[in-house]
C-alpha atoms as a PDB file:
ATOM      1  CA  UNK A   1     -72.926 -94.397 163.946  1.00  0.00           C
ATOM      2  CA  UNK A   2     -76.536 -92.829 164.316  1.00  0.00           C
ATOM      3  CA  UNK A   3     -77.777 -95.845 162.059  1.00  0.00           C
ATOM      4  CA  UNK A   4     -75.884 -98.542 163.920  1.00  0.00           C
ATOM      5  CA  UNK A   5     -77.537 -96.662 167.593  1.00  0.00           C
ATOM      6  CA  UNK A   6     -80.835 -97.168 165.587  1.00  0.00           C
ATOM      7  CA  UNK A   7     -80.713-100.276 164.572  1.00  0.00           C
ATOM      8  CA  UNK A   8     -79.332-101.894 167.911  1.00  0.00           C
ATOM      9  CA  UNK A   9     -82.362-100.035 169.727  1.00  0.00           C
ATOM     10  CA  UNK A  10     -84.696-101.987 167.019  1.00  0.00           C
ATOM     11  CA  UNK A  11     -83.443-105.361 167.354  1.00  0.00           C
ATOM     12  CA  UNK A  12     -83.369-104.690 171.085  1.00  0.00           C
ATOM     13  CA  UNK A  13     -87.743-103.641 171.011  1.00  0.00           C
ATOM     14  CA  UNK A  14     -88.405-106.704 168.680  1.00  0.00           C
ATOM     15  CA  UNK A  15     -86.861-108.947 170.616  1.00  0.00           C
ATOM     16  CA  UNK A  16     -88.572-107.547 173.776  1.00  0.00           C
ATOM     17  CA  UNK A  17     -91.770-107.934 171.997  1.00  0.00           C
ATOM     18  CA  UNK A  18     -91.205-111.532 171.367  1.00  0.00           C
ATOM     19  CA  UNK A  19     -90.094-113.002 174.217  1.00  0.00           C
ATOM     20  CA  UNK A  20     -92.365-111.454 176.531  1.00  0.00           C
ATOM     21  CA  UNK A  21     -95.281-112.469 174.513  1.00  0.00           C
ATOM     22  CA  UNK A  22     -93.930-116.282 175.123  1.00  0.00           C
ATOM     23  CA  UNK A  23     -96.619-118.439 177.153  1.00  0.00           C
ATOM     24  CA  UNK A  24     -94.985-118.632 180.601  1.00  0.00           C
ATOM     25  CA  UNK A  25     -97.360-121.358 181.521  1.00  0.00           C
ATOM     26  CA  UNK A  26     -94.965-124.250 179.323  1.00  0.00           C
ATOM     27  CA  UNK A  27     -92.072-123.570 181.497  1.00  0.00           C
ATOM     28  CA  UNK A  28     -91.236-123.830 185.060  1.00  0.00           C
ATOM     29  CA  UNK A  29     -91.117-120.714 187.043  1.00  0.00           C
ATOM     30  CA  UNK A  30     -87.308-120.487 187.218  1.00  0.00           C
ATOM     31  CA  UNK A  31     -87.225-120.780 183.441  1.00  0.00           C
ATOM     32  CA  UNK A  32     -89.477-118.279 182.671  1.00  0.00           C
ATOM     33  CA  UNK A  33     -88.371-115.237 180.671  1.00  0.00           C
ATOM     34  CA  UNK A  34     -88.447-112.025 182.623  1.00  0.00           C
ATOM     35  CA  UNK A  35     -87.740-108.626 181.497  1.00  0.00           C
ATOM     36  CA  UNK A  36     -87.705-104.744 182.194  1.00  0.00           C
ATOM     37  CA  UNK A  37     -88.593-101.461 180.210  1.00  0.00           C
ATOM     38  CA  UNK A  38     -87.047 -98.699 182.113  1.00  0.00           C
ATOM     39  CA  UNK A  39     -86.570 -94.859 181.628  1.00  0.00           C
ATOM     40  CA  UNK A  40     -84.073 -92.354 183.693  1.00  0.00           C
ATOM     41  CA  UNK A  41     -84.819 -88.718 183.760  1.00  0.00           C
ATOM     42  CA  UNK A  42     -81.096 -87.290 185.576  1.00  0.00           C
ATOM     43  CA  UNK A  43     -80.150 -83.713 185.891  1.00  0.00           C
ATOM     44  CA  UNK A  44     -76.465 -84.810 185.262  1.00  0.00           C
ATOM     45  CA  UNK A  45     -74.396 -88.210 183.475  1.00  0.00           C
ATOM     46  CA  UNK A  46     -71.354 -89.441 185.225  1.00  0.00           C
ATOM     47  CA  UNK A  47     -69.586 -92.362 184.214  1.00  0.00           C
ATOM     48  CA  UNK A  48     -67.077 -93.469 186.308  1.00  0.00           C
ATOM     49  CA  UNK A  49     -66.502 -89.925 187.590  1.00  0.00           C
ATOM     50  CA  UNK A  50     -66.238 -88.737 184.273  1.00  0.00           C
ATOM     51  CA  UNK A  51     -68.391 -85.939 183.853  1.00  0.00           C
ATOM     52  CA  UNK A  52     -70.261 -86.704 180.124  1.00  0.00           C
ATOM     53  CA  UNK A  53     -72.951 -83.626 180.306  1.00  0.00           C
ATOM     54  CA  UNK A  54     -73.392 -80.025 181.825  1.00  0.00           C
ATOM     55  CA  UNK A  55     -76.175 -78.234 182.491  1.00  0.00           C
ATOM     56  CA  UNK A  56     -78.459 -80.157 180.808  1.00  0.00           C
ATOM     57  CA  UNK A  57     -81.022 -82.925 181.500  1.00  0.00           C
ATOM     58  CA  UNK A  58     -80.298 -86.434 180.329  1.00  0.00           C
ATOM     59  CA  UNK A  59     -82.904 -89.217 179.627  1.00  0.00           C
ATOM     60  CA  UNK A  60     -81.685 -93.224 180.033  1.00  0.00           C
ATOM     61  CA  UNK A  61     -84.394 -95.609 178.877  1.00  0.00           C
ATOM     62  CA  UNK A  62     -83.089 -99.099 179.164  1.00  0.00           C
ATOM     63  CA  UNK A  63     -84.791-102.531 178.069  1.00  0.00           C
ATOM     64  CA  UNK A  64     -83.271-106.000 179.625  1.00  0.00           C
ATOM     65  CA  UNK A  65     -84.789-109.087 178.769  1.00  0.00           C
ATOM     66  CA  UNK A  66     -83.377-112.486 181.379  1.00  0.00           C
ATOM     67  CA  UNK A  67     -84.048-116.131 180.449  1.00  0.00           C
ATOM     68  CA  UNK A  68     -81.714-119.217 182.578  1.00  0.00           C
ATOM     69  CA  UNK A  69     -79.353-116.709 183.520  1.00  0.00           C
ATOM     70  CA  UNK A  70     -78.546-115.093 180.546  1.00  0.00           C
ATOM     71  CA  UNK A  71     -79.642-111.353 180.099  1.00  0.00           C
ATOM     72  CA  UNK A  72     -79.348-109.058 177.254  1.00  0.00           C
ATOM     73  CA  UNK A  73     -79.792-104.987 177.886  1.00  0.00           C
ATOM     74  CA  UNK A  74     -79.973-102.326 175.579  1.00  0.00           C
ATOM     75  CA  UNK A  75     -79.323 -98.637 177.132  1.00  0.00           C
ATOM     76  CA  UNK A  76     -78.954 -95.378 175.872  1.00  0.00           C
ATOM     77  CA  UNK A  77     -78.092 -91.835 176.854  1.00  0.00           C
ATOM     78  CA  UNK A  78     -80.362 -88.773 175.223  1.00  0.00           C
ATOM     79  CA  UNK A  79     -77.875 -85.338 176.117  1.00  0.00           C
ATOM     80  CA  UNK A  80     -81.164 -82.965 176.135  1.00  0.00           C
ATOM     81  CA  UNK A  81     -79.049 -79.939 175.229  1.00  0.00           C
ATOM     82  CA  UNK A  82     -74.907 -81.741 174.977  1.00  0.00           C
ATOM     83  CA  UNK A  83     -72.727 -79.041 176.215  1.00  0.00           C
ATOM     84  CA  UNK A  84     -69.593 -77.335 174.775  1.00  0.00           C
ATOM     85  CA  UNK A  85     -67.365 -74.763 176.064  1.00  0.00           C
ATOM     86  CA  UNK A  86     -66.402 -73.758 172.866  1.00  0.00           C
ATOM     87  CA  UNK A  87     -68.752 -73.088 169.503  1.00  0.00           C
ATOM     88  CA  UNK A  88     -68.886 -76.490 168.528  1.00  0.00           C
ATOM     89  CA  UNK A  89     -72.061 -78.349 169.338  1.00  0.00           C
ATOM     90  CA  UNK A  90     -72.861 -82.335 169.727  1.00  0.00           C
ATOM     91  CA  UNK A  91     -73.436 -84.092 166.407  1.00  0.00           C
ATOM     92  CA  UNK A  92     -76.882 -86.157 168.024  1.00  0.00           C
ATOM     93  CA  UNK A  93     -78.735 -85.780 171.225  1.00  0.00           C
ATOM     94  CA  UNK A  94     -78.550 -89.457 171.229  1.00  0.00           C
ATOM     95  CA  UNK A  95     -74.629 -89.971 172.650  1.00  0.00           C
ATOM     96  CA  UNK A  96     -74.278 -93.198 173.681  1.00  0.00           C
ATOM     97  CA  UNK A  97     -75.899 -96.902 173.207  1.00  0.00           C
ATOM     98  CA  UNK A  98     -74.790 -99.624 174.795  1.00  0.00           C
ATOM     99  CA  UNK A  99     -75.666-103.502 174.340  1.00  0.00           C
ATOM    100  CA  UNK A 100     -74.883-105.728 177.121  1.00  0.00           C
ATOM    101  CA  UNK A 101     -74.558-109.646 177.468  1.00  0.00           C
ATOM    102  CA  UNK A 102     -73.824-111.341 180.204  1.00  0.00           C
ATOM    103  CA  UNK A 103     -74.637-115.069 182.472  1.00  0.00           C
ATOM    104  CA  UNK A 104     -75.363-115.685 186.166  1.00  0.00           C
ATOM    105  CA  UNK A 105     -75.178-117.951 188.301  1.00  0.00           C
ATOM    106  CA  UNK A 106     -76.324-118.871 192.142  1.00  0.00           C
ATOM    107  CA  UNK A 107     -74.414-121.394 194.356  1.00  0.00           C
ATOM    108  CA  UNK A 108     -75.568-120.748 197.757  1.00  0.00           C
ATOM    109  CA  UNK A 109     -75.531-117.447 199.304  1.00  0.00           C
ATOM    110  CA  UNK A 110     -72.785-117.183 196.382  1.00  0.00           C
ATOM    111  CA  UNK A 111     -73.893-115.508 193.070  1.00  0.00           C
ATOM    112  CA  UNK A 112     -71.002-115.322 189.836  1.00  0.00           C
ATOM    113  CA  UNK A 113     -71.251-113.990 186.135  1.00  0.00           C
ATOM    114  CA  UNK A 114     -69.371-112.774 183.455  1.00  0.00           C
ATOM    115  CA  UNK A 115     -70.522-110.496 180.632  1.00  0.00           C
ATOM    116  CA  UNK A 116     -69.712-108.322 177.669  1.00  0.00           C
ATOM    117  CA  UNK A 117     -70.120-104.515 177.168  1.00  0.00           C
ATOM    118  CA  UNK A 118     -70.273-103.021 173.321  1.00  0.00           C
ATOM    119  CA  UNK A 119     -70.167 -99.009 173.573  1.00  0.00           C
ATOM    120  CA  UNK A 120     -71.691 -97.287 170.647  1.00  0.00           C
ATOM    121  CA  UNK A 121     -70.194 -94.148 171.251  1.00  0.00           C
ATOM    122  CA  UNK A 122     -71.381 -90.745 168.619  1.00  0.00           C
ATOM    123  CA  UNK A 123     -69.748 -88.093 167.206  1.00  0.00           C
ATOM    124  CA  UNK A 124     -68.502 -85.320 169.685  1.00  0.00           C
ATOM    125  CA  UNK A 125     -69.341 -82.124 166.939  1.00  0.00           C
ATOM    126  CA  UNK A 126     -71.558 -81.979 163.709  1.00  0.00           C
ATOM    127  CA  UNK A 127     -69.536 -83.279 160.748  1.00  0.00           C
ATOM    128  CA  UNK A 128     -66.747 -84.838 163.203  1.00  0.00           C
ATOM    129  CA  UNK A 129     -65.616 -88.525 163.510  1.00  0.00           C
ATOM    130  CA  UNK A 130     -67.267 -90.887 165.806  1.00  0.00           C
ATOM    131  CA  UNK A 131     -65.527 -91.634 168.636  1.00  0.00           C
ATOM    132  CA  UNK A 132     -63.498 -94.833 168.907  1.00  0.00           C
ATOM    133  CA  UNK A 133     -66.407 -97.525 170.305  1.00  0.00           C
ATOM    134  CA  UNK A 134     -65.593 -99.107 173.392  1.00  0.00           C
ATOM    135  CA  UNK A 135     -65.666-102.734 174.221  1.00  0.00           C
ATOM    136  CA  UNK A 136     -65.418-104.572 178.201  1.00  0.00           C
ATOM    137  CA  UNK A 137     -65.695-107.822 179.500  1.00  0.00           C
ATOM    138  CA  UNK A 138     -66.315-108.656 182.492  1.00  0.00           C
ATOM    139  CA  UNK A 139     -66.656-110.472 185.964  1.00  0.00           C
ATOM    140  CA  UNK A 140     -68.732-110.163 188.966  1.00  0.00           C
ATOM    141  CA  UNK A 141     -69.265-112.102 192.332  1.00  0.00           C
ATOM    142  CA  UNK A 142     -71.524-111.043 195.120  1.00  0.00           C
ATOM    143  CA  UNK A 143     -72.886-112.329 198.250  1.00  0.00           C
ATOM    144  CA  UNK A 144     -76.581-113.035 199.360  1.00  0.00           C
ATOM    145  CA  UNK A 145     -75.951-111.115 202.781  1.00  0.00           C
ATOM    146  CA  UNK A 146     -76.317-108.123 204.407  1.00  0.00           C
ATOM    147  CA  UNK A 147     -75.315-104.826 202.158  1.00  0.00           C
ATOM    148  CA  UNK A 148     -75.161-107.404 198.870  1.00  0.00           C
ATOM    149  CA  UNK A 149     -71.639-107.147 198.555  1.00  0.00           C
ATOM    150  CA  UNK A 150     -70.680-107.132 194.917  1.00  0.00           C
ATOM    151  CA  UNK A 151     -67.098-107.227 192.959  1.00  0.00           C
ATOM    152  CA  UNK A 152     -66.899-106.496 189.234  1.00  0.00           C
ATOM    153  CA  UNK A 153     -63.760-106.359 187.357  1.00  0.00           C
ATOM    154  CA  UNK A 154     -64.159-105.000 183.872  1.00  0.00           C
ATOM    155  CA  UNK A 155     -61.512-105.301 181.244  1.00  0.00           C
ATOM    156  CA  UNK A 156     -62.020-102.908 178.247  1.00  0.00           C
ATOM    157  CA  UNK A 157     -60.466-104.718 175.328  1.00  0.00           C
ATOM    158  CA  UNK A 158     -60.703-102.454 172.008  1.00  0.00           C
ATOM    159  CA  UNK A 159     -59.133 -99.125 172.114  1.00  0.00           C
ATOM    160  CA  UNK A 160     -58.844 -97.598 175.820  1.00  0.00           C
ATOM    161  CA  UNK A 161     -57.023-100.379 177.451  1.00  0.00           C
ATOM    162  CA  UNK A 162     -57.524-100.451 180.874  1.00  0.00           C
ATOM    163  CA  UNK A 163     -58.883-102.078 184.074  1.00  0.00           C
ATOM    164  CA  UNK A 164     -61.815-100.935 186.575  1.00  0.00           C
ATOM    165  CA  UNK A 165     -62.589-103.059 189.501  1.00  0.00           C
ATOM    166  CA  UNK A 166     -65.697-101.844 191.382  1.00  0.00           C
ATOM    167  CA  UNK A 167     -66.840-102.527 194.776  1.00  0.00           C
ATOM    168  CA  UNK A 168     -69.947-102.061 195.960  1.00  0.00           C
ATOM    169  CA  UNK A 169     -72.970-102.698 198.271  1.00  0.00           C
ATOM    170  CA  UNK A 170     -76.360-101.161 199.095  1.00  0.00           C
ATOM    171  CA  UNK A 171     -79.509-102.121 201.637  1.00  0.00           C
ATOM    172  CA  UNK A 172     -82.953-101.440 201.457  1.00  0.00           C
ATOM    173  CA  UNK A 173     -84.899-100.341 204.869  1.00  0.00           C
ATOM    174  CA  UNK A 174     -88.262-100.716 204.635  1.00  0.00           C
ATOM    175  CA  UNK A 175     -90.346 -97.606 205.150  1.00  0.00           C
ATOM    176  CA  UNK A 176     -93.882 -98.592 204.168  1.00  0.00           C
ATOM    177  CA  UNK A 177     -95.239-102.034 202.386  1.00  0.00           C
ATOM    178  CA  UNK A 178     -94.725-100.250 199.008  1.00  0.00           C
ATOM    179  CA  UNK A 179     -92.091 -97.415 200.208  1.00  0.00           C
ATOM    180  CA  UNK A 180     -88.274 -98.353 200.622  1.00  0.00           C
ATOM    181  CA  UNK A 181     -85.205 -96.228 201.410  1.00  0.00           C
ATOM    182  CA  UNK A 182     -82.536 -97.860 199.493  1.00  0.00           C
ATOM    183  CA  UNK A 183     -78.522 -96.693 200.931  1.00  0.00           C
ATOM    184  CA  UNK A 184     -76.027 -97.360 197.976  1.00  0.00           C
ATOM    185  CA  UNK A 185     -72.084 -97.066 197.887  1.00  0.00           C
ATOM    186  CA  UNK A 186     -69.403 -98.015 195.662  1.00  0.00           C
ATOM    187  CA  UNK A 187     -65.725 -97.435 195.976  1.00  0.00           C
ATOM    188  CA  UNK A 188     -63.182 -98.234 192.684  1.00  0.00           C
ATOM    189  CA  UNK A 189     -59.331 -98.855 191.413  1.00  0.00           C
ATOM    190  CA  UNK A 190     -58.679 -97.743 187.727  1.00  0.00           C
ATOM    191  CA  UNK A 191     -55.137 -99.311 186.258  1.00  0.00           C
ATOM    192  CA  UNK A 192     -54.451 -98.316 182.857  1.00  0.00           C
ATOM    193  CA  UNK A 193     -52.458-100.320 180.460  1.00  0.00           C
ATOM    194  CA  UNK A 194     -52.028 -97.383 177.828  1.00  0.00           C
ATOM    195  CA  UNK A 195     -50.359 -94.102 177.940  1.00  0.00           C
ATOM    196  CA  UNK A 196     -52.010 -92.775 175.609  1.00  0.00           C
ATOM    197  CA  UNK A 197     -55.805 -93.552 176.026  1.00  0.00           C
ATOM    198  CA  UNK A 198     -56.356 -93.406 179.826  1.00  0.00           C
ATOM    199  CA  UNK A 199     -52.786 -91.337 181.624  1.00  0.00           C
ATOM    200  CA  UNK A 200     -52.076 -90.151 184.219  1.00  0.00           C
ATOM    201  CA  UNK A 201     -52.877 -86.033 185.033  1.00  0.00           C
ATOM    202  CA  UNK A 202     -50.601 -83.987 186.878  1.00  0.00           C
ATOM    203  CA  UNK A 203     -51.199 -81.760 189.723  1.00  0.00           C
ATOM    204  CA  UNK A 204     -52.290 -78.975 187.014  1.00  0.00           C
ATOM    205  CA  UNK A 205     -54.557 -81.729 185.404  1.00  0.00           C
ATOM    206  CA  UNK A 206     -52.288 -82.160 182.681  1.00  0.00           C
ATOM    207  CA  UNK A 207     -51.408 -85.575 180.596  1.00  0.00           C
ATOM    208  CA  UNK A 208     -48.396 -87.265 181.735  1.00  0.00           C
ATOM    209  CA  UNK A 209     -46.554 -90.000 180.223  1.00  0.00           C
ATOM    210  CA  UNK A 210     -47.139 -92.168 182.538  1.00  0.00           C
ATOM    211  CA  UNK A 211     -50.605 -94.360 183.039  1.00  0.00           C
ATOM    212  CA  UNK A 212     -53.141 -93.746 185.699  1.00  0.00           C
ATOM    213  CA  UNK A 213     -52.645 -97.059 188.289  1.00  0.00           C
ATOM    214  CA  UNK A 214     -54.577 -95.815 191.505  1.00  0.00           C
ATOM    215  CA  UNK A 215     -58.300 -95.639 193.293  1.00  0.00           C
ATOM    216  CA  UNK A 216     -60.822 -93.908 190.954  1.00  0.00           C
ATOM    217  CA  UNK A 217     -64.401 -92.952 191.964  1.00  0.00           C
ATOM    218  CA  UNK A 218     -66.923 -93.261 195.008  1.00  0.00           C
ATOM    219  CA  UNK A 219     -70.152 -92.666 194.788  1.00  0.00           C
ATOM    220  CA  UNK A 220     -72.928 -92.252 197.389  1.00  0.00           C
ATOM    221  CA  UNK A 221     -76.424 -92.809 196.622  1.00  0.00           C
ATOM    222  CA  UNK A 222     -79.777 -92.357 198.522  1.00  0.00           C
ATOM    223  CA  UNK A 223     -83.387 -93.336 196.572  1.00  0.00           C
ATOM    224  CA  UNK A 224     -86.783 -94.223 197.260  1.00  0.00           C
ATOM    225  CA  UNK A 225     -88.002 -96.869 195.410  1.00  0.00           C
ATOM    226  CA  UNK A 226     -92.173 -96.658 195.215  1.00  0.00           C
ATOM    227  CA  UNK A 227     -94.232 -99.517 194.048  1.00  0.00           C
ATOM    228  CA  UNK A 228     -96.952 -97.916 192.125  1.00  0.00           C
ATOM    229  CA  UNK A 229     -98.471-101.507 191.284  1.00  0.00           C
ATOM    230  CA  UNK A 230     -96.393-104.669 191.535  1.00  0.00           C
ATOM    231  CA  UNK A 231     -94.731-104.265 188.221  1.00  0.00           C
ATOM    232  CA  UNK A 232     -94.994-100.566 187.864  1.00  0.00           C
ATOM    233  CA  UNK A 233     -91.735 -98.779 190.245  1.00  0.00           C
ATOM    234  CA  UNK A 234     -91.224 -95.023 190.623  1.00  0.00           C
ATOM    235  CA  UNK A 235     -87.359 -94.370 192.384  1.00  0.00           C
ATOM    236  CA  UNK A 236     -86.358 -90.788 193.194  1.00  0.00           C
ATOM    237  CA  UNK A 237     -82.915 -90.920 193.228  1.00  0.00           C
ATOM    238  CA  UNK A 238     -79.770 -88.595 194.310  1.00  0.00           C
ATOM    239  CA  UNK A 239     -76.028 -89.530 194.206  1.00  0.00           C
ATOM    240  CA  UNK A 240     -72.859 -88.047 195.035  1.00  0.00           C
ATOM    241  CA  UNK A 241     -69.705 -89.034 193.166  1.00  0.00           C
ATOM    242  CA  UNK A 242     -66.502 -87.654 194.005  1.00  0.00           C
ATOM    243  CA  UNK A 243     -62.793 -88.798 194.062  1.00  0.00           C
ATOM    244  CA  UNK A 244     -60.739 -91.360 196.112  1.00  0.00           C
ATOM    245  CA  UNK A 245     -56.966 -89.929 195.458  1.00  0.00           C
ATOM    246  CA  UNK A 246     -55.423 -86.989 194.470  1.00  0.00           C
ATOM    247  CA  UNK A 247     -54.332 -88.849 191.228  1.00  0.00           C
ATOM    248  CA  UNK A 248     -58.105 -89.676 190.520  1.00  0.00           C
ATOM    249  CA  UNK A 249     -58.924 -85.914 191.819  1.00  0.00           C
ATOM    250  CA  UNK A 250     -56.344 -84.449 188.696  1.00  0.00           C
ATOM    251  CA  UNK A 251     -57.920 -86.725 186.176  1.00  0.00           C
ATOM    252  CA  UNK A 252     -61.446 -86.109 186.725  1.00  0.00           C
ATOM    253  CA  UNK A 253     -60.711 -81.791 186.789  1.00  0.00           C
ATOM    254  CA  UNK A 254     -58.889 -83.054 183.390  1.00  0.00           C
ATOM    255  CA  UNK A 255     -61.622 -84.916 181.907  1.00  0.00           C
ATOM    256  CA  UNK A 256     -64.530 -82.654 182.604  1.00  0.00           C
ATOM    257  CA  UNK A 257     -66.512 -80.576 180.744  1.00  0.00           C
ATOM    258  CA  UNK A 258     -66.556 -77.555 182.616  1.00  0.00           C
ATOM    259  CA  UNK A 259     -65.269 -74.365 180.360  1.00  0.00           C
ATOM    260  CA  UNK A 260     -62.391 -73.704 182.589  1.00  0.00           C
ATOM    261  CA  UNK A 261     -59.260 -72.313 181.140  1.00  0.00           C
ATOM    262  CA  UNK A 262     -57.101 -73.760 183.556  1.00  0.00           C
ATOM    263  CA  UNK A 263     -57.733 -77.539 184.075  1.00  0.00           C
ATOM    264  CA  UNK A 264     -56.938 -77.345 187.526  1.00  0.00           C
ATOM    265  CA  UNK A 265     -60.649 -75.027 188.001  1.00  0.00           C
ATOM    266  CA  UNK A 266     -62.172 -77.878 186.668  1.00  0.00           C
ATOM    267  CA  UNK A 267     -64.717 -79.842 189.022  1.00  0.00           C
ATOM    268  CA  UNK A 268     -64.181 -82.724 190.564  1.00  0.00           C
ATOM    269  CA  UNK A 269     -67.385 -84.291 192.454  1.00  0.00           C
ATOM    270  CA  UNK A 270     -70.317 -83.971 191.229  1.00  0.00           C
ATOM    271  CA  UNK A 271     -73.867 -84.124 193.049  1.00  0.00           C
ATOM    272  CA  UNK A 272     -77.003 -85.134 190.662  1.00  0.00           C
ATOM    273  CA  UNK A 273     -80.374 -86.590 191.059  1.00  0.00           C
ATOM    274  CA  UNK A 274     -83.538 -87.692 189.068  1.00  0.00           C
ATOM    275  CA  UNK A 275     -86.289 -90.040 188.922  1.00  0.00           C
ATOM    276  CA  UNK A 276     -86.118 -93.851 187.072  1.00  0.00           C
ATOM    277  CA  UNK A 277     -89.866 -95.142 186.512  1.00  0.00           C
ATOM    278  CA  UNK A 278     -89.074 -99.034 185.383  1.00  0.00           C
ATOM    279  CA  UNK A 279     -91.522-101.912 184.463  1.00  0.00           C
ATOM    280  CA  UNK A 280     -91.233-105.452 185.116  1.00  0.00           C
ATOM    281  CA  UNK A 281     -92.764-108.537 183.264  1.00  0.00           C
END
């Protein structure tokens, strides 16, 4: 899997390198090819409330590349020290790549899309099996208004069968020509179509037989985008993610990392912050 994670972040620079060095001047200005280099320094990675490190610093760099709608990204997740709570230790620092394709499209204050997801997903201990790679499609919808309100329903379609509709919206107050204060929320419903891959937890965090159908994760966000120059942006960032029902509450206490040795002691919301610089062309 390391050589696949390799390889994808490869194709993904070359093809950076190419397009951007296309002459914009031969093409109108809404067919010009944009793109952005980005790089995420977080205390903490949570994923859908799942909590994916501990006590550990993770870096995100991301590349995107946008021409006529369509957009390809490449992002990855560097675990700076992946944690265990027993005496087995992460494979790579390098736990997840992702490769994302997907097409937009304005009508009006209306904006629609659709998209695909590949998760390259690495071994959990050295010498262990990959985990099972994950693969989504999905569809959004969102409105040119106040707050940006956006709907995304993503349907994964390889081994965790499930669906995760997410609803959010976020606003940007203006603090200073090159200062913002950007207020984000989101708010989601998780229905599982598998048992056996995504159940649901009991009160003592423990797998039922029957699958999680219920609402998942909030989270709460507060940053402060700077523009350094006008394609250079430093963003401070904090975010709160925590639990919308008790179901979601039991799953996330069962699904964390924490070295509890009751599920139940097991956290459920999770505070973390960072800083994202990201450059656009």
């Amino acid at each position: 899997m390391k050589t696949n994670l390799k390889t994808l972040w490869s194709v993904m620079i070359v093809l950076v390198l190419l397009l951007g060095a296309l002459p914009s001047a031969r093409a109108e200005e809404e067919d010009k090819v944009t793109g952005e280099a980005a790089v995420s320094v977080l205390s903490a990675y949570i994923w859908r409330g799942q909590e994916l490190s501990r006590f550990s610093p993770v870096v995100q760099p991301s590349a995107t590349v946008a021409y006529k709608g369509f957009t390809v990204n490449l992002w990855g997740n560097l675990d700076t020290r992946p944690y265990s709570a027993g005496s087995d230790k992460h494979a790579s620092n390098l736990t997840e790549t992702d490769a994302t394709l997907s097409y937009s499209r304005k009508f009006g204050i209306v904006s629609v899309g659709a998209g695909y997801i590949y998760y390259g997903l690495a071994a959990a201990a050295p010498g262990g099996t990959d985990l099972l790679d994950s693969q989504e499609i999905f569809a959004t919808v969102s409105l040119d208004t106040i707050l940006t309100p956006t709907l995304t329903v993503y349907k994964e379609i390889d081994h965790y069968h499930q669906w995760y509709a997410l609803l959010s919206a976020s606003h940007t107050f203006a603090l200073h020509e090159k200062i913002g204060l950007k207020l984000a929320g989101s708010v989601s419903y998780l229905k599982s179509e598998d048992e056996t891959t995504y159940p649901k937890f009991d009160s003592d965090s423990l797998a039922t037989t029957d699958k999680f159908n219920n609402f998942h994760d909030a989270t709460v966000s507060v940053s402060l985008p700077i523009a350094v120059t006008k394609k250079l942006t430093i963003t401070p960032v904090m975010t709160y993610v925590f639990p919308l029902s008790n179901d979601a509450k039991y799953e996330m206490r069962a699904r964390g990392l924490q070295g509890a040795a009751i599920p139940s002691d097991k956290d459920s919301a999770f505070l973390y912050g960072g800083i994202t610089a990201s450059f656009t062309f």
